[in-house]
Protein backbone atom coordinates (compact mmCIF):
# COMPACT_ATOMS: atom_id res chain seq x y z
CA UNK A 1 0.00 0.00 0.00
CA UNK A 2 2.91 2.64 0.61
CA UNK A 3 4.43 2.13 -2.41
CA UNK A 4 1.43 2.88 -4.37
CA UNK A 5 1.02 5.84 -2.60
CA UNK A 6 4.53 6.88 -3.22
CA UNK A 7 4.59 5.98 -6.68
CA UNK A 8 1.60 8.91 -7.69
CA UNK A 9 3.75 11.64 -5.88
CA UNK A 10 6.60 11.02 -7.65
CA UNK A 11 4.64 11.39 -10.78
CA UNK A 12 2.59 14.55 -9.81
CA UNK A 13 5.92 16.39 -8.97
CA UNK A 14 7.65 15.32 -11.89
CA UNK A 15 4.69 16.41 -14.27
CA UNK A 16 4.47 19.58 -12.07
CA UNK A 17 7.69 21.23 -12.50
CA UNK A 18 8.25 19.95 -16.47
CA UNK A 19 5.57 21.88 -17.61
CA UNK A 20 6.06 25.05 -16.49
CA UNK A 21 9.35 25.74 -17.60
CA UNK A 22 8.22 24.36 -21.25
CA UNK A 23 5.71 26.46 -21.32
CA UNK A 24 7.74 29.53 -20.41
CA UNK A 25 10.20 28.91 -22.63
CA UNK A 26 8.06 28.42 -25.54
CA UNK A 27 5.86 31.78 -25.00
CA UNK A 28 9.26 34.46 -25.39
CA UNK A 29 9.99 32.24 -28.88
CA UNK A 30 6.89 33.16 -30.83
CA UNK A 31 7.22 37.26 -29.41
CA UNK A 32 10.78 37.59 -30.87
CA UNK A 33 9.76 35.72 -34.08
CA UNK A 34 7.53 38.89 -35.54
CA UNK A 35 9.64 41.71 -34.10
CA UNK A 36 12.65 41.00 -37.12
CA UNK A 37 9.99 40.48 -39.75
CA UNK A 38 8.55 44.00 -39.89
CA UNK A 39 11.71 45.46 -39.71
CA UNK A 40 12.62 44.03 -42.67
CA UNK A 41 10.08 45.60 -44.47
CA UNK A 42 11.06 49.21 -44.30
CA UNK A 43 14.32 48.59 -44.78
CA UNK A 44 14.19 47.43 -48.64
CA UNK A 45 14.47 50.90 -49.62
CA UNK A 46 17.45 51.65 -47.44
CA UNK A 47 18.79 48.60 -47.01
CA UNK A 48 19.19 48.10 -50.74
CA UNK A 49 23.01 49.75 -50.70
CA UNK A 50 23.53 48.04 -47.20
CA UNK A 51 22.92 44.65 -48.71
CA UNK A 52 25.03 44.78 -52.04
CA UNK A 53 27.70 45.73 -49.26
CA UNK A 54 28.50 42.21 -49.00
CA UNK A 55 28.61 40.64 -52.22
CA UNK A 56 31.00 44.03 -53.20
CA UNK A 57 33.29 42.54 -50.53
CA UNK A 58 32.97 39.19 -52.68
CA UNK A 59 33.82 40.59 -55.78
CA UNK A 60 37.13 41.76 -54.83
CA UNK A 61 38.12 38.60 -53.76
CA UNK A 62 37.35 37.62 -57.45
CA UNK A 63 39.04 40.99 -59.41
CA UNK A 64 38.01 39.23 -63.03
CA UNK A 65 34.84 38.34 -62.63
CA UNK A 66 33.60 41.36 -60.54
CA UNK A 67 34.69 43.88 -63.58
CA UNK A 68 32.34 43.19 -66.24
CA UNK A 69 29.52 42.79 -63.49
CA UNK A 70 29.77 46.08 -62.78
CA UNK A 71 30.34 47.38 -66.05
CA UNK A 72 27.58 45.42 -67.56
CA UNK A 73 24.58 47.97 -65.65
CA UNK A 74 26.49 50.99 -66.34
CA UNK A 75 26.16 50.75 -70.06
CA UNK A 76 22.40 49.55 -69.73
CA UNK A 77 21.54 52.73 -67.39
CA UNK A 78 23.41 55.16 -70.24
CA UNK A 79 20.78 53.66 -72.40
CA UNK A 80 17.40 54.85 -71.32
CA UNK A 81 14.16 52.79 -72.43
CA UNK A 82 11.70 55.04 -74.64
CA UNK A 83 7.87 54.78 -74.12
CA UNK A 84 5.66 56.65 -76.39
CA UNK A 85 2.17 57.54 -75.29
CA UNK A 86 -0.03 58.89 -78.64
CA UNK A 87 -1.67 62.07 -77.53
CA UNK A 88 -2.60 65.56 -79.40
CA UNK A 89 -1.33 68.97 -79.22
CA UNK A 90 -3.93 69.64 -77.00
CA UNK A 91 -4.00 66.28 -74.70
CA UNK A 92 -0.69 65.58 -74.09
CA UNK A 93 -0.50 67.88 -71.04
CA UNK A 94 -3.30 65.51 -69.49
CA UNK A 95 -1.17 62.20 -70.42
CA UNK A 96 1.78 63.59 -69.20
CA UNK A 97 -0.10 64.13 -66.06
CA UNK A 98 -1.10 60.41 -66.01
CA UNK A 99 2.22 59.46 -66.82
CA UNK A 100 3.66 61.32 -63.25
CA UNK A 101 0.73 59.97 -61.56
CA UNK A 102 1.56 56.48 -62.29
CA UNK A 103 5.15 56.76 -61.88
CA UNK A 104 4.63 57.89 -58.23
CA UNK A 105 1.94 55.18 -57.95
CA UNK A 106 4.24 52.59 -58.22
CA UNK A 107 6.60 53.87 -56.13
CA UNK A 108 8.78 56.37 -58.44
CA UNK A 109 10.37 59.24 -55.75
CA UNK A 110 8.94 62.34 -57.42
CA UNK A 111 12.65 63.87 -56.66
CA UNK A 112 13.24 61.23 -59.77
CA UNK A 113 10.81 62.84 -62.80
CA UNK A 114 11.57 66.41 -64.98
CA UNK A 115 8.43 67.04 -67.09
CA UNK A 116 9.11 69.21 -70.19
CA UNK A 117 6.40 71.30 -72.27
CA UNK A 118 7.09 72.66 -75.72
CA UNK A 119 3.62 74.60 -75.55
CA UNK A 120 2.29 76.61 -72.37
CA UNK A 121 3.85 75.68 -69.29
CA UNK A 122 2.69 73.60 -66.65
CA UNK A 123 0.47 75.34 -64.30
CA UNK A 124 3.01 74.76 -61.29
CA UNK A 125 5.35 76.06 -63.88
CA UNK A 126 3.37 79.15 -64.47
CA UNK A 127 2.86 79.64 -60.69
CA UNK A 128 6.43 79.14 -59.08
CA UNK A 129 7.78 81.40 -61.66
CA UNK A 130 5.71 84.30 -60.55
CA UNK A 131 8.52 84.09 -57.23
CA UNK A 132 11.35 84.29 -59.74
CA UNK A 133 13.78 82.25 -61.55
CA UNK A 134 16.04 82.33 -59.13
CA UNK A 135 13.31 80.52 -56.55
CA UNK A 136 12.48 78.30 -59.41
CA UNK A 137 15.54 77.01 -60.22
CA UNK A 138 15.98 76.43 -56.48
CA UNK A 139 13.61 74.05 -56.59
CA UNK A 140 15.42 72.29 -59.41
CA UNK A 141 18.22 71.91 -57.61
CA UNK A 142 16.49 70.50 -54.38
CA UNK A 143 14.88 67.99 -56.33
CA UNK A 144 12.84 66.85 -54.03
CA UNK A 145 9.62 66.95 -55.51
CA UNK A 146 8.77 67.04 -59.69
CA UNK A 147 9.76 69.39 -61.64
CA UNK A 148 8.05 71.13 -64.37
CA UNK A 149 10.17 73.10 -66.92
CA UNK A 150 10.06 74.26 -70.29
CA UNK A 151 11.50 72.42 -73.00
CA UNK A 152 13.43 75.26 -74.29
CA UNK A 153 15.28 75.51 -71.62
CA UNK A 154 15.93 71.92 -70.87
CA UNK A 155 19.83 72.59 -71.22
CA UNK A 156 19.43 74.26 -67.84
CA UNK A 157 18.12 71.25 -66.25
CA UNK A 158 19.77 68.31 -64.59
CA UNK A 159 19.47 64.66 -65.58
CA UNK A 160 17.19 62.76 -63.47
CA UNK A 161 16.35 58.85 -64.03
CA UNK A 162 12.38 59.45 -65.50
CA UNK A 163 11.88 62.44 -67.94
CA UNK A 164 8.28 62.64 -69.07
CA UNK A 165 7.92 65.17 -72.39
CA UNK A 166 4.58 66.93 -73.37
CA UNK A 167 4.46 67.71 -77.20
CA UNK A 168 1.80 70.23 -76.01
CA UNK A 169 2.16 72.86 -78.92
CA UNK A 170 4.90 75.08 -79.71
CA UNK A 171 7.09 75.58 -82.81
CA UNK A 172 7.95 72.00 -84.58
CA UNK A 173 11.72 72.72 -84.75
CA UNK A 174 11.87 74.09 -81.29
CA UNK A 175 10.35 70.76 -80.04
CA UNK A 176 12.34 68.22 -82.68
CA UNK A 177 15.62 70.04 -80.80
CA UNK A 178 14.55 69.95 -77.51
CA UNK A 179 13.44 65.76 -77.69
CA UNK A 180 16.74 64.78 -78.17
CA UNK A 181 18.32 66.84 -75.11
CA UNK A 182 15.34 65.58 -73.33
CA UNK A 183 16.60 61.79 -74.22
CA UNK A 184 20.30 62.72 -72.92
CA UNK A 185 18.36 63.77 -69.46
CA UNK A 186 17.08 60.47 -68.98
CA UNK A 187 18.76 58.12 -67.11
CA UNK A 188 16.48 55.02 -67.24
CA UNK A 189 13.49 56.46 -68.80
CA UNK A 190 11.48 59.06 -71.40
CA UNK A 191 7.94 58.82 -71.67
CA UNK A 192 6.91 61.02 -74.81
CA UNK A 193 3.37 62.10 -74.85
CA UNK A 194 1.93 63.35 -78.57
CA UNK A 195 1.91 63.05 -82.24
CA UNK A 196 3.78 59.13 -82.64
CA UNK A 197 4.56 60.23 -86.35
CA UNK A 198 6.24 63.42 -85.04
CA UNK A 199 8.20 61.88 -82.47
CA UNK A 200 9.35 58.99 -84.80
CA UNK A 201 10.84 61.63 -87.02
CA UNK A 202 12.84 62.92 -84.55
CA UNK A 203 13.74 59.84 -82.13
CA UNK A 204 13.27 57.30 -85.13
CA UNK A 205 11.13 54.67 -86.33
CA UNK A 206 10.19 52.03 -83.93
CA UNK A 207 10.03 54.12 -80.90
């Protein structure tokens, strides 16, 4: 009769303590789990030069092969890719419009897009040169937002990676001059917006 007795204890108090400590342990492992994985997600737009940190570390290990890796996206990013949206004299304001919309939609900094007009300026054109060129050109050089210049004067402005041109109007020859410059500007992309025969003549067939 004793040892039956016995026996049960020793089972209670081994259950007892066995337990608890699992179940302590296992509740801080789930917490930890979901703290890294949001922080991952803002970091893909920082992280992105922390990251190729390491692999640059590999490629100097291996000189040959790292050299015409990083030589092969400089020569695609001198090449920018051309996208022609058909639009009139009179509509190609409102595409280009579009264009800038959608570009920030999915994620484009606006710091990253010039718009040029060969007809009237762009009404935030219009408006932030009432302040002066000087306060205009400010702006430019911030780039921290879109900028909206005319087309004749797209020799003043800096290269930035989208450039979205407006055949809104304007002498033909003034904007057949100012397309190509506009081309040089971009460093990954122009989006053209009006006549597609026009523009072909100027930028070529295909386009």
């Amino acid at each position: 009769m004793p040892l039956t007795h016995e026996e049960p204890q020793i089972h209670e108090s081994a259950q007892g303590p066995r337990v608890t400590p699992a179940a302590s342990r296992t509740a801080p492992t789930p917490r930890p789990v979901p703290g890294p994985r949001p922080a991952a997600v803002p970091r893909p737009g920082r992280p992105g030069p922390a990251r190729p940190a390491p692999p640059a570390q590999r490629a100097p290990q291996a000189a040959p092969g790292s050299v015409p890796a990083t030589a092969a996206p400089s020569v695609s990013a001198a090449v920018p890719q051309i996208q022609l949206i058909p639009a009139s004299a009179q509509g190609a304001l409102d595409a280009a419009e579009e264009a800038v919309d959608l570009l920030l939609d999915t994620g484009r900094a606006p710091g990253d897009v010039l718009v040029l007009t060969t007809g009237d300026l762009h009404p935030w054109a219009a408006h932030e040169l009432s302040f002066g060129e000087a306060a205009y050109w400010a702006l430019h050089d911030a780039g921290d937002d879109v900028f909206y210049a005319d087309a004749a004067q797209v020799e003043r402005a800096a290269g930035r990676p989208v450039v979205v041109f407006a055949a809104n109007g304007g002498p033909a020859e003034a904007a057949a001059a100012a397309l190509p410059a506009a081309l040089a500007r971009a460093g990954a992309l122009l989006i053209v917006c009006g006549d597609p025969k026009e523009i072909n003549s100027v930028l070529g067939a295909g386009v």
